[in-house]
C-alpha atoms as a PDB file:
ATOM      1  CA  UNK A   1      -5.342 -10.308  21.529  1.00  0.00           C
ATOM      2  CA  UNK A   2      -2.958  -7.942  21.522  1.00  0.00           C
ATOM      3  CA  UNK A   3      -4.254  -4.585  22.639  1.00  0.00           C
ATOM      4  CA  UNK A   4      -4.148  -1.100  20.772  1.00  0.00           C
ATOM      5  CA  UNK A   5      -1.553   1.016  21.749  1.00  0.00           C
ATOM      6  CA  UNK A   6      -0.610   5.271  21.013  1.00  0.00           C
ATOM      7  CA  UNK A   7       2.943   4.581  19.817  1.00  0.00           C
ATOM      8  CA  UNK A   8       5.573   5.847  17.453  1.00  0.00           C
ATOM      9  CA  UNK A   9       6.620   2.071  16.383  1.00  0.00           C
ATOM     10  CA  UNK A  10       4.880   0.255  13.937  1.00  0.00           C
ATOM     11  CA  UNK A  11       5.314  -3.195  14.415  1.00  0.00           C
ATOM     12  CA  UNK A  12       4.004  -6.624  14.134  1.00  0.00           C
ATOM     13  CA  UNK A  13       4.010  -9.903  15.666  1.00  0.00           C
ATOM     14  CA  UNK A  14       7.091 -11.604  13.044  1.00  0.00           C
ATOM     15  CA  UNK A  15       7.167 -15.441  13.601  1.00  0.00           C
ATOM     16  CA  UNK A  16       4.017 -16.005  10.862  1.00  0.00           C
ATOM     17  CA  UNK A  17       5.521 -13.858   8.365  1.00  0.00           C
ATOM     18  CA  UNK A  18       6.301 -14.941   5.087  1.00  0.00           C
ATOM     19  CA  UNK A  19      10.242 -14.504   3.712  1.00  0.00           C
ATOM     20  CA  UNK A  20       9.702 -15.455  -0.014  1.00  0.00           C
ATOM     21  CA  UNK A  21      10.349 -13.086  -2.650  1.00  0.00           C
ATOM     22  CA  UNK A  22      11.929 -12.435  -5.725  1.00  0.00           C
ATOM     23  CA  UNK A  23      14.587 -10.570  -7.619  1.00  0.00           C
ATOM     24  CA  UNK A  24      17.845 -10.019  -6.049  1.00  0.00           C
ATOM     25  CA  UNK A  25      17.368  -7.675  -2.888  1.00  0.00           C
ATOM     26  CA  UNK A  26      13.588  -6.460  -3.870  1.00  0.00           C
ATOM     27  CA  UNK A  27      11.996  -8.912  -1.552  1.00  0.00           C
ATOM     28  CA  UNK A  28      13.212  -6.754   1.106  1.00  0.00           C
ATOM     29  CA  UNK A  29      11.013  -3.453   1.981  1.00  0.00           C
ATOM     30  CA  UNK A  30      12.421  -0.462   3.057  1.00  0.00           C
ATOM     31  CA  UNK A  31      11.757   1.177   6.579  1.00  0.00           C
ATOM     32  CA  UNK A  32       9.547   4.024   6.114  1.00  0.00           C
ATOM     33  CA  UNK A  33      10.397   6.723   9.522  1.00  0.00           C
ATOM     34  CA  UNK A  34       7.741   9.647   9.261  1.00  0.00           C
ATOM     35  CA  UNK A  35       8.221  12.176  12.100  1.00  0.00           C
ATOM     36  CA  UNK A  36       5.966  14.707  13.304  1.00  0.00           C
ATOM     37  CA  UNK A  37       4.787  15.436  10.493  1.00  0.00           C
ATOM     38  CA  UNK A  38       2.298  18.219   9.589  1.00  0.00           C
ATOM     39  CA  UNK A  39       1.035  19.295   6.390  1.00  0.00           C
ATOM     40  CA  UNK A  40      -0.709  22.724   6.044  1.00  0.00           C
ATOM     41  CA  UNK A  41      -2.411  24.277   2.679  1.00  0.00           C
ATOM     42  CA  UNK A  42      -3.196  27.660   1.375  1.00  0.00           C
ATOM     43  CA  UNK A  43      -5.282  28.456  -1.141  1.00  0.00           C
ATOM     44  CA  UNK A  44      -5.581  32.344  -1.406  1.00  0.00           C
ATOM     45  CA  UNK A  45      -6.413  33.312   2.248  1.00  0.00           C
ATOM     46  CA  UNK A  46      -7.646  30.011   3.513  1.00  0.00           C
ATOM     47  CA  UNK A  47      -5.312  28.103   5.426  1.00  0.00           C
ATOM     48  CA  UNK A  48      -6.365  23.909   6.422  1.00  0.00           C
ATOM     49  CA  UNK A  49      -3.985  22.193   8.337  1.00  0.00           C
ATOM     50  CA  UNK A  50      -4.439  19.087   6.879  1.00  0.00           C
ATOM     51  CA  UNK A  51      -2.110  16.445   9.221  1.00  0.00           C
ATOM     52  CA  UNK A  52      -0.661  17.747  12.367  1.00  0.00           C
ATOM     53  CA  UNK A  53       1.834  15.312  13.771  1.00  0.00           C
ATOM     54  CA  UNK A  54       1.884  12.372  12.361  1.00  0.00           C
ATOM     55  CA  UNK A  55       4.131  10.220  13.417  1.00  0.00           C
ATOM     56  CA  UNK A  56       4.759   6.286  12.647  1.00  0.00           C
ATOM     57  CA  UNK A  57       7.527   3.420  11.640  1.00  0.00           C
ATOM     58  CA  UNK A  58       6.713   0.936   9.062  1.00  0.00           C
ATOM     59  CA  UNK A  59       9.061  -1.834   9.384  1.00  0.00           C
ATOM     60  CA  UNK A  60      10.478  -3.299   6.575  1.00  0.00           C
ATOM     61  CA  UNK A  61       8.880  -5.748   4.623  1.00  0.00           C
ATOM     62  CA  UNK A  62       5.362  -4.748   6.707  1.00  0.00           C
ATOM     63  CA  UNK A  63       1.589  -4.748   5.494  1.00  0.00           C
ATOM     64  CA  UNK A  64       0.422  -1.318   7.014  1.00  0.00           C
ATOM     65  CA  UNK A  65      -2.887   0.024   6.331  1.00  0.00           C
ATOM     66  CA  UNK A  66      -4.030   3.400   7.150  1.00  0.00           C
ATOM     67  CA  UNK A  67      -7.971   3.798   8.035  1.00  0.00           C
ATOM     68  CA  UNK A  68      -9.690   6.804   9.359  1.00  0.00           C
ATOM     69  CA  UNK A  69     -12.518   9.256   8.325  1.00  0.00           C
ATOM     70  CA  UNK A  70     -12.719  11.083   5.051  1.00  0.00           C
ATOM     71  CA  UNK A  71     -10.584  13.851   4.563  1.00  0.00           C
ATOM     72  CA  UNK A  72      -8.218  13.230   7.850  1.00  0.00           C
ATOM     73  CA  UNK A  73      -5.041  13.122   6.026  1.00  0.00           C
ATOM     74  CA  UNK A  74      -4.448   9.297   4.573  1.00  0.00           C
ATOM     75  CA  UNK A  75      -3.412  10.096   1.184  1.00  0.00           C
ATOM     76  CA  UNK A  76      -1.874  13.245   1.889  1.00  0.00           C
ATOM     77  CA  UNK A  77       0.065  11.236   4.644  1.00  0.00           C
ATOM     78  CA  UNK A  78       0.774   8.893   1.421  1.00  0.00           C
ATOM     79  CA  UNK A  79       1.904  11.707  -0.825  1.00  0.00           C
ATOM     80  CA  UNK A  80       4.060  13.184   1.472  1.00  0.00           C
ATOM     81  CA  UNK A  81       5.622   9.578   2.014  1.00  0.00           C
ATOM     82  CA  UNK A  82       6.229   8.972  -1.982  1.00  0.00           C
ATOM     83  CA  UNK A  83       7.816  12.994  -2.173  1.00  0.00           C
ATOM     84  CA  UNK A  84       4.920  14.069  -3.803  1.00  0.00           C
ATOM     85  CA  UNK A  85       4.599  16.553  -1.194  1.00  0.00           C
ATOM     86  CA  UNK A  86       6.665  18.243   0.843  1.00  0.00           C
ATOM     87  CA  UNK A  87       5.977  18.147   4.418  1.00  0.00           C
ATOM     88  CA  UNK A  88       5.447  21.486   6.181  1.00  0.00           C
ATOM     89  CA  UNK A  89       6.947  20.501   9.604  1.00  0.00           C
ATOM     90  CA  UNK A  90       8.683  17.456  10.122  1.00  0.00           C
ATOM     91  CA  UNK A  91      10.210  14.747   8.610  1.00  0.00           C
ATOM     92  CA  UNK A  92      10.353  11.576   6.539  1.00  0.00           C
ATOM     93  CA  UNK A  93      13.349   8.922   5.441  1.00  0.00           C
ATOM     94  CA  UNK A  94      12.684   5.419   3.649  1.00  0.00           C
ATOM     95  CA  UNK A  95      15.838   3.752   5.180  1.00  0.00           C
ATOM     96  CA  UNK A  96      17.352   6.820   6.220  1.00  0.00           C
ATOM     97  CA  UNK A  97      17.036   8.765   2.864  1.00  0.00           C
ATOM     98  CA  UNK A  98      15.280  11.697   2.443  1.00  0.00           C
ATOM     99  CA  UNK A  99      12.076  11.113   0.076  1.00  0.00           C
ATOM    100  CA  UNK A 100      13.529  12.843  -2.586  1.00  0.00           C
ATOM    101  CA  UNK A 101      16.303  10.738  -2.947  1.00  0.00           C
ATOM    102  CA  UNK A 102      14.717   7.254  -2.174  1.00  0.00           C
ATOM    103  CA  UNK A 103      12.186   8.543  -5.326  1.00  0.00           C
ATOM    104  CA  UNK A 104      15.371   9.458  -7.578  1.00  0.00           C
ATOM    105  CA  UNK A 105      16.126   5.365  -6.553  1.00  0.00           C
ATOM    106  CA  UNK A 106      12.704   4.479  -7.681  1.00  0.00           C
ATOM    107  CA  UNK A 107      12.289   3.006  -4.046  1.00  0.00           C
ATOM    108  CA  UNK A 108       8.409   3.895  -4.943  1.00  0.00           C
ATOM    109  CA  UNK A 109       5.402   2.449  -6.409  1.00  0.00           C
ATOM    110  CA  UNK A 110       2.217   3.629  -6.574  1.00  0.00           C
ATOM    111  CA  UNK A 111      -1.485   2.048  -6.838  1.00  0.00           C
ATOM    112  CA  UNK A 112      -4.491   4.487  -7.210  1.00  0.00           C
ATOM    113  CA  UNK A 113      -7.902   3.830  -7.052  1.00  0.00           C
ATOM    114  CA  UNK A 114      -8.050   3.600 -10.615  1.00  0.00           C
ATOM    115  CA  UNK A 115      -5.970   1.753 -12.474  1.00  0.00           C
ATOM    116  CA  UNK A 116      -5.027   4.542 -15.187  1.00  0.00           C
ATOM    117  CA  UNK A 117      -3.649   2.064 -17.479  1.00  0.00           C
ATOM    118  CA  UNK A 118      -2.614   3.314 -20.887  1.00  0.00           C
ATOM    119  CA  UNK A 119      -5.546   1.963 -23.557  1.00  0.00           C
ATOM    120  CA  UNK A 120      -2.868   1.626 -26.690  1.00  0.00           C
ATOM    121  CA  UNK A 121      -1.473  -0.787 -24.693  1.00  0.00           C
ATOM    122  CA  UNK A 122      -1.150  -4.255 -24.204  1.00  0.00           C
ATOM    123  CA  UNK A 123      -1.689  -5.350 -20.925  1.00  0.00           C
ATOM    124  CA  UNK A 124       1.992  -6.203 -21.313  1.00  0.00           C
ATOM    125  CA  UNK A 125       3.466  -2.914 -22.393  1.00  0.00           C
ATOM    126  CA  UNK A 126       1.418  -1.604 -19.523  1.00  0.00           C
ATOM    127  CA  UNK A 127       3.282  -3.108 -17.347  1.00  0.00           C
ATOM    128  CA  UNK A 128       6.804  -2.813 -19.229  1.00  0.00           C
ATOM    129  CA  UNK A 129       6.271   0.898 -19.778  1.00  0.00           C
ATOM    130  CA  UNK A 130       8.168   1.966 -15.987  1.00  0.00           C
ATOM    131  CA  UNK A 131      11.195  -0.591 -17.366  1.00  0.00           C
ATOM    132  CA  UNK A 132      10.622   0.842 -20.771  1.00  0.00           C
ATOM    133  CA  UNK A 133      11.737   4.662 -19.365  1.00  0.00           C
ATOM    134  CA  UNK A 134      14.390   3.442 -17.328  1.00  0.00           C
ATOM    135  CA  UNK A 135      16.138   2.240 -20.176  1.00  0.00           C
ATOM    136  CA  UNK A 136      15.854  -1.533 -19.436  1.00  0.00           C
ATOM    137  CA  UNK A 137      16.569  -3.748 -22.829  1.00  0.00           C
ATOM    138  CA  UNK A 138      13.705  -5.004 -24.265  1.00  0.00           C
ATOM    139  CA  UNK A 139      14.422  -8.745 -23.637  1.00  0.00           C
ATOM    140  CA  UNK A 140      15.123  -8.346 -19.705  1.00  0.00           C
ATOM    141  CA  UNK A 141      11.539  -5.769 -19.418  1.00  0.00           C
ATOM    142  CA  UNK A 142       9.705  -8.452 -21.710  1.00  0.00           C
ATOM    143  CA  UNK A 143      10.243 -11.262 -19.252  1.00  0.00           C
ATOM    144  CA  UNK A 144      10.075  -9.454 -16.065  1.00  0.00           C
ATOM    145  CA  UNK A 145       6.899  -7.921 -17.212  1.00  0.00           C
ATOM    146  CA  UNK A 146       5.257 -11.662 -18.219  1.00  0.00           C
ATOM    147  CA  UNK A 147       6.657 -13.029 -15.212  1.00  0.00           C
ATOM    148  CA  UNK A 148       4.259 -10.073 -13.180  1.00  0.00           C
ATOM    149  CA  UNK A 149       1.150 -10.925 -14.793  1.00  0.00           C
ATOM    150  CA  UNK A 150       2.148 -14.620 -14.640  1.00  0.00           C
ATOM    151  CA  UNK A 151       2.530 -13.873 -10.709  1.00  0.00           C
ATOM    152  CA  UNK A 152      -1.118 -11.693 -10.659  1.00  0.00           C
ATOM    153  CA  UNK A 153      -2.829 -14.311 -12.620  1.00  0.00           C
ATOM    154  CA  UNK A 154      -3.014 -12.562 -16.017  1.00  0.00           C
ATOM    155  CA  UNK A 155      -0.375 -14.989 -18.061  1.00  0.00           C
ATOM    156  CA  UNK A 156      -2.902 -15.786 -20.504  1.00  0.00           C
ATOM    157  CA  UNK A 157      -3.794 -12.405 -21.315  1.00  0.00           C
ATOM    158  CA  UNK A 158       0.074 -10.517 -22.441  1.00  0.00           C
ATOM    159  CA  UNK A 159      -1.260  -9.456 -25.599  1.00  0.00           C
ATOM    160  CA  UNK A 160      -4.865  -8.356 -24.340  1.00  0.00           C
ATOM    161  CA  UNK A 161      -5.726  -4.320 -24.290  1.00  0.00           C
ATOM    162  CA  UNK A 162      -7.083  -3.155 -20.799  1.00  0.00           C
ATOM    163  CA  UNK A 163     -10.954  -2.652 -22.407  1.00  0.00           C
ATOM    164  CA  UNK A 164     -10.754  -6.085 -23.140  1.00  0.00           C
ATOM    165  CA  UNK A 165     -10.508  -7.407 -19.300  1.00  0.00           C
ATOM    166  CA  UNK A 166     -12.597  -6.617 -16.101  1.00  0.00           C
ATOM    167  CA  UNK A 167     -11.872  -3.845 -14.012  1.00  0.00           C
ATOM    168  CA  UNK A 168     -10.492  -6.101 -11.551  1.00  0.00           C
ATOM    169  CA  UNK A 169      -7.967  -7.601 -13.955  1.00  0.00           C
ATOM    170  CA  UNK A 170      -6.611  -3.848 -14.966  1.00  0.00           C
ATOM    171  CA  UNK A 171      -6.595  -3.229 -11.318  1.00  0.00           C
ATOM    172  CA  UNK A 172      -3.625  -6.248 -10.982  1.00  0.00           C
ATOM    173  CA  UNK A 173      -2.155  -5.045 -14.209  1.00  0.00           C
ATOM    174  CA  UNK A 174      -1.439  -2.059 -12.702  1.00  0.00           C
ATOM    175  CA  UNK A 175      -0.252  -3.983  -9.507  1.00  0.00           C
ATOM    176  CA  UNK A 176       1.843  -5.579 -11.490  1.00  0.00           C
ATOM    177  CA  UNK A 177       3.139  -2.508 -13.125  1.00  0.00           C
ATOM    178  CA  UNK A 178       3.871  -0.507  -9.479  1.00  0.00           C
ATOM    179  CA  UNK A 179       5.899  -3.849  -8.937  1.00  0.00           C
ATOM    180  CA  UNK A 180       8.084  -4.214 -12.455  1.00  0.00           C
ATOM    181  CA  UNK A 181      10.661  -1.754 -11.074  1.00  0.00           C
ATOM    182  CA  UNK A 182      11.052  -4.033  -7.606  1.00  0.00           C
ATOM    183  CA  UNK A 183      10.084  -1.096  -5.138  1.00  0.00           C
ATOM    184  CA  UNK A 184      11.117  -1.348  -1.320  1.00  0.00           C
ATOM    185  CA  UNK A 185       7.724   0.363  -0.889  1.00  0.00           C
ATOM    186  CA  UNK A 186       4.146  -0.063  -2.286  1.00  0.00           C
ATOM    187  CA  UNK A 187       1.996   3.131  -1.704  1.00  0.00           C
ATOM    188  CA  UNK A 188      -1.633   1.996  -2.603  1.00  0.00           C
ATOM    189  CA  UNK A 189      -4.216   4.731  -2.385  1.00  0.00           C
ATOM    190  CA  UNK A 190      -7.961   2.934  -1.967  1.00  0.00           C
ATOM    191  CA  UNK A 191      -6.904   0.465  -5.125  1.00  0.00           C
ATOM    192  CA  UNK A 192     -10.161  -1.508  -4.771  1.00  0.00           C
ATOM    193  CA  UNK A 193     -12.174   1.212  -4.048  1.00  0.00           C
ATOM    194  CA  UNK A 194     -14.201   1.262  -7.519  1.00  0.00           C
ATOM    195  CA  UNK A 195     -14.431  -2.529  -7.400  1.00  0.00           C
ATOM    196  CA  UNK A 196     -17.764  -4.531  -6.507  1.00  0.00           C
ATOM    197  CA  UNK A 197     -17.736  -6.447  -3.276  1.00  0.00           C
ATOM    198  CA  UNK A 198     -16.971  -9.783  -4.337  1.00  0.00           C
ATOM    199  CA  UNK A 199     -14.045  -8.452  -6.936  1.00  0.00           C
ATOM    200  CA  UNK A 200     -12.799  -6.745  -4.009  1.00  0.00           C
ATOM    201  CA  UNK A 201     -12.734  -9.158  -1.702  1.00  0.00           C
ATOM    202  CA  UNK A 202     -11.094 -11.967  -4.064  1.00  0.00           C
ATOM    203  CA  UNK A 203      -8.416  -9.009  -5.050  1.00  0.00           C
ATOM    204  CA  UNK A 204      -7.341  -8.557  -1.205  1.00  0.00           C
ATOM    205  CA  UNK A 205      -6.478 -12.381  -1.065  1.00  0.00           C
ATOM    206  CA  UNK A 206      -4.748 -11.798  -4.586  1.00  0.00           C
ATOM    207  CA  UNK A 207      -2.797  -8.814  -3.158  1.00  0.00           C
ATOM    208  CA  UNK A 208      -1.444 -10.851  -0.173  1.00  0.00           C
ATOM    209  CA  UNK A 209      -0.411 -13.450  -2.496  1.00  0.00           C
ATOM    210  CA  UNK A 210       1.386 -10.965  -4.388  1.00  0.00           C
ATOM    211  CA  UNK A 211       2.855  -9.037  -1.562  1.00  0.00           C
ATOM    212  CA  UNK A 212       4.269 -12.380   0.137  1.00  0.00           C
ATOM    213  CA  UNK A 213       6.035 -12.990  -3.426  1.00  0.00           C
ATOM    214  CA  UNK A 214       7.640  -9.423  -3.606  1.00  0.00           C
ATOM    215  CA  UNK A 215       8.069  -8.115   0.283  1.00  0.00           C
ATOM    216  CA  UNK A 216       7.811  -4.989  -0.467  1.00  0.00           C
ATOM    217  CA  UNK A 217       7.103  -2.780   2.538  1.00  0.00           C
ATOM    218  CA  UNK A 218       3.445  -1.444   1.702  1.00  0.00           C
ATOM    219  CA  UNK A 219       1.097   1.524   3.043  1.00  0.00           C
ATOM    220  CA  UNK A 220      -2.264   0.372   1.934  1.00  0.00           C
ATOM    221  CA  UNK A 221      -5.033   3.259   2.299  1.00  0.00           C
ATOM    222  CA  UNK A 222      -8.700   1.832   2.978  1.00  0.00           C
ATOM    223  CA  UNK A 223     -12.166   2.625   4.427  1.00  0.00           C
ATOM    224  CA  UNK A 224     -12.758  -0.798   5.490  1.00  0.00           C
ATOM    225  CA  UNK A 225     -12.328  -1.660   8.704  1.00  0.00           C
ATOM    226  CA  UNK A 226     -12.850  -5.150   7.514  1.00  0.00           C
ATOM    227  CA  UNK A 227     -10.246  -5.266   4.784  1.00  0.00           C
ATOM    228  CA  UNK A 228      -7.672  -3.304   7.212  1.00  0.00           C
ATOM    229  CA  UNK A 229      -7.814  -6.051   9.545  1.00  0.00           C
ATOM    230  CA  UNK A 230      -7.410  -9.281   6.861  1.00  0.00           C
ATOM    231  CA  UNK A 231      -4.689  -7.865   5.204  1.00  0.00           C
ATOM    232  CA  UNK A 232      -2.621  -6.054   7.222  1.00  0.00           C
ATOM    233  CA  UNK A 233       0.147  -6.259  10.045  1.00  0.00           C
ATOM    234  CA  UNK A 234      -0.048  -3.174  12.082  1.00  0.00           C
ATOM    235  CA  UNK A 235      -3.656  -0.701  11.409  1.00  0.00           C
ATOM    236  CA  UNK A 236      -2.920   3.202  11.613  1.00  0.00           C
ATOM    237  CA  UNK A 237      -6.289   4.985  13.005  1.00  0.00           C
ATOM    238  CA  UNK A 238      -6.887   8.537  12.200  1.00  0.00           C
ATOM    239  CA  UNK A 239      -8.322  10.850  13.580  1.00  0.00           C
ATOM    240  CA  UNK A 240     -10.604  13.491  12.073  1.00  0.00           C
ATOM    241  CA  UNK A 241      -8.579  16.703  10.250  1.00  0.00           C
ATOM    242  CA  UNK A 242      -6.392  18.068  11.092  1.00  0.00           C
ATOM    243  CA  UNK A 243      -5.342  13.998  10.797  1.00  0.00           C
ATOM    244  CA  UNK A 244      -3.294  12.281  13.680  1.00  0.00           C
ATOM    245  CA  UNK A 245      -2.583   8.758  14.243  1.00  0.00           C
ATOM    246  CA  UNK A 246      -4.813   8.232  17.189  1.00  0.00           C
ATOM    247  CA  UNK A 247      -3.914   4.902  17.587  1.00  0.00           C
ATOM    248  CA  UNK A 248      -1.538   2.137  16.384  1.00  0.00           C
ATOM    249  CA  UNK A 249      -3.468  -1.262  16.282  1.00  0.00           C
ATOM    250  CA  UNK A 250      -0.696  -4.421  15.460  1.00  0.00           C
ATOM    251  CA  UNK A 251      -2.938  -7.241  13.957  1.00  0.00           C
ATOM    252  CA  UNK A 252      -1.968 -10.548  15.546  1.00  0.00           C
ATOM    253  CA  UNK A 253      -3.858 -13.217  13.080  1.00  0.00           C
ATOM    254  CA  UNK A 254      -1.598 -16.045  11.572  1.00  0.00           C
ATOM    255  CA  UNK A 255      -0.388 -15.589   8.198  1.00  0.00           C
ATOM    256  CA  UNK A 256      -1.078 -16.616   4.957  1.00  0.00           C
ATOM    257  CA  UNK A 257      -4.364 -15.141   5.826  1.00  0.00           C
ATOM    258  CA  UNK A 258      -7.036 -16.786   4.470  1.00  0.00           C
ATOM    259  CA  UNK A 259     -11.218 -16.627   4.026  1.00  0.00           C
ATOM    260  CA  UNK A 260     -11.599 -19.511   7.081  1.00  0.00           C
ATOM    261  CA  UNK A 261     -10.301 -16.117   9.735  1.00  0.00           C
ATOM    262  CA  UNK A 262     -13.387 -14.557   9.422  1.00  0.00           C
ATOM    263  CA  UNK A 263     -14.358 -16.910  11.537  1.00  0.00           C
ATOM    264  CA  UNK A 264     -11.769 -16.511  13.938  1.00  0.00           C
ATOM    265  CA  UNK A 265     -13.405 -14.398  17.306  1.00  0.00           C
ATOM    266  CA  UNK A 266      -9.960 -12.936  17.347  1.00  0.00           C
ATOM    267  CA  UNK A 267     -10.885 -10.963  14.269  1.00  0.00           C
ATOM    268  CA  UNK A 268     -14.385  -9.881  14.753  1.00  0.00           C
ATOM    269  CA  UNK A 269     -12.700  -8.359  17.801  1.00  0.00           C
ATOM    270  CA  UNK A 270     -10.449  -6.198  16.035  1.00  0.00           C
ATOM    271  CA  UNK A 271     -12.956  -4.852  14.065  1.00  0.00           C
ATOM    272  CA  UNK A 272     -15.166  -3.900  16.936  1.00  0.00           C
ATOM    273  CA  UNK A 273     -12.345  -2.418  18.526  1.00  0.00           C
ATOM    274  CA  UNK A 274     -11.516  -0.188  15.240  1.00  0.00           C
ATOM    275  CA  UNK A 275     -14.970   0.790  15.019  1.00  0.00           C
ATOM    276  CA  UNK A 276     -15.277   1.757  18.226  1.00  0.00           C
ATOM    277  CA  UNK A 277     -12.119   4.213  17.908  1.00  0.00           C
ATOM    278  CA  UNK A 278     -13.239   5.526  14.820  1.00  0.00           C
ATOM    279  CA  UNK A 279     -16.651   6.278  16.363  1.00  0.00           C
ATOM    280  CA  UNK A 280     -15.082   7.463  19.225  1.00  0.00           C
END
């Protein structure tokens, strides 16, 4: 096993991973650099320094998951990554560009907790809409959007509203929907948070099927330590606020990962070792 390591590279082992994708050049991620990077709030005369720091490469193409305690910096890590906030020291490029121009490029897509899909609309004009504002014709967004929910297992359901399906189905709708532009990066903030245990755990698998399909590169916030370790490449620890990476953990299982690891000693080690550095 391949120990944990304080470092500014995030890497992973590369012979087991997957090259398929799809769509001209969107199978290939997009190197996300984030450099000492520190994010500081006030709110009248309080001041919280929210990330102090933080510093990390996601390769491209890479399954990274953040993990650490609540309120140590993850999404606003994720936020400042996807130029939804400005940093207030340091920096951050998605191959090489600042974050404001990578989002003008739509280089981003973005999976909350909830799956805020729009309830006027089909499951397919859900997932069309992002095509539907960049001007794509209707013929070219109709297909790429049924060939999305073909790929997250909702092809039988194009003309269903989101009420009408479980919460985990809405939850790969709007999977689907983050993907219909082709992003070089995924941001995905807790997406199976509000899930039940066994939709959760049947939507990780679905994720990595999906992810192996489209390559993007993708930053995958979690409070599993579980989860962290069966889906991802490299794990980013936090520490408590003001949030640091306190460690970088690469994940050395084979890929495609499947249910039969759990049974692998390999991984129960990496989750003792996580949970000892986030109890530490």
């Amino acid at each position: 096993m391949h120990q944990s390591r304080s470092s500014t590279q995030v890497t992973s082992p590369g012979k087991d991973t997957p090259t398929a994708h799809s769509g001209g050049d969107a199978g290939f991620g997009k190197k996300v650099v984030v450099s000492s990077v520190g994010k500081t709030f006030r709110t009248g005369g309080r001041i919280t320094h929210a990330v102090e720091d933080a510093t990390f490469i996601a390769e491209p193409g890479k399954f990274v998951s953040l993990i650490g305690p609540s309120g140590c910096g993850k999404t606003t890590v994720m936020r400042m990554v996807a130029g939804l906030l400005e940093p207030s020291t340091g920096t951050i490029t998605i191959d090489g560009q600042s974050t404001t121009a990578a989002r003008k490029q739509h280089a981003y897509g973005f999976v909350f907790q909830e799956a805020t899909l729009l309830s006027w609309r089909t499951l397919l004009a859900n997932v069309t809409m992002p095509l539907e504002v960049l001007g794509v014709g209707k013929a070219e967004r109709r297909e790429r959007g049924r060939q999305l929910l073909e790929l997250v297992g909702l092809g039988d359901f194009l003309g269903h509203y989101p009420d009408q399906v479980s919460g985990g189905m809405q939850q790969r709708c709007s999977i689907a929907r983050a993907l219909s532009f082709q992003p070089g990066v995924l941001l995905m903030d807790e997406p199976f948070g509000a899930l039940d245990l066994i939709t959760r755990d049947r939507m990780g698998f679905e994720l990595l099927r999906i992810w192996t399909a489209e390559r993007s590169t993708v930053l995958f916030v979690t409070h599993s330590i579980e989860e962290a370790v069966l889906l991802s490449d490299v794990v980013l620890v936090f520490s408590a606020r003001p949030g640091r990476i306190a460690e970088v953990v690469p994940i050395e299982l084979p890929r495609p990962r499947t249910t039969d690891q759990r049974d692998d000693p390999r991984y129960h080690q990496y989750v003792r070792e996580l949970r000892r550095m986030l109890d530490a």
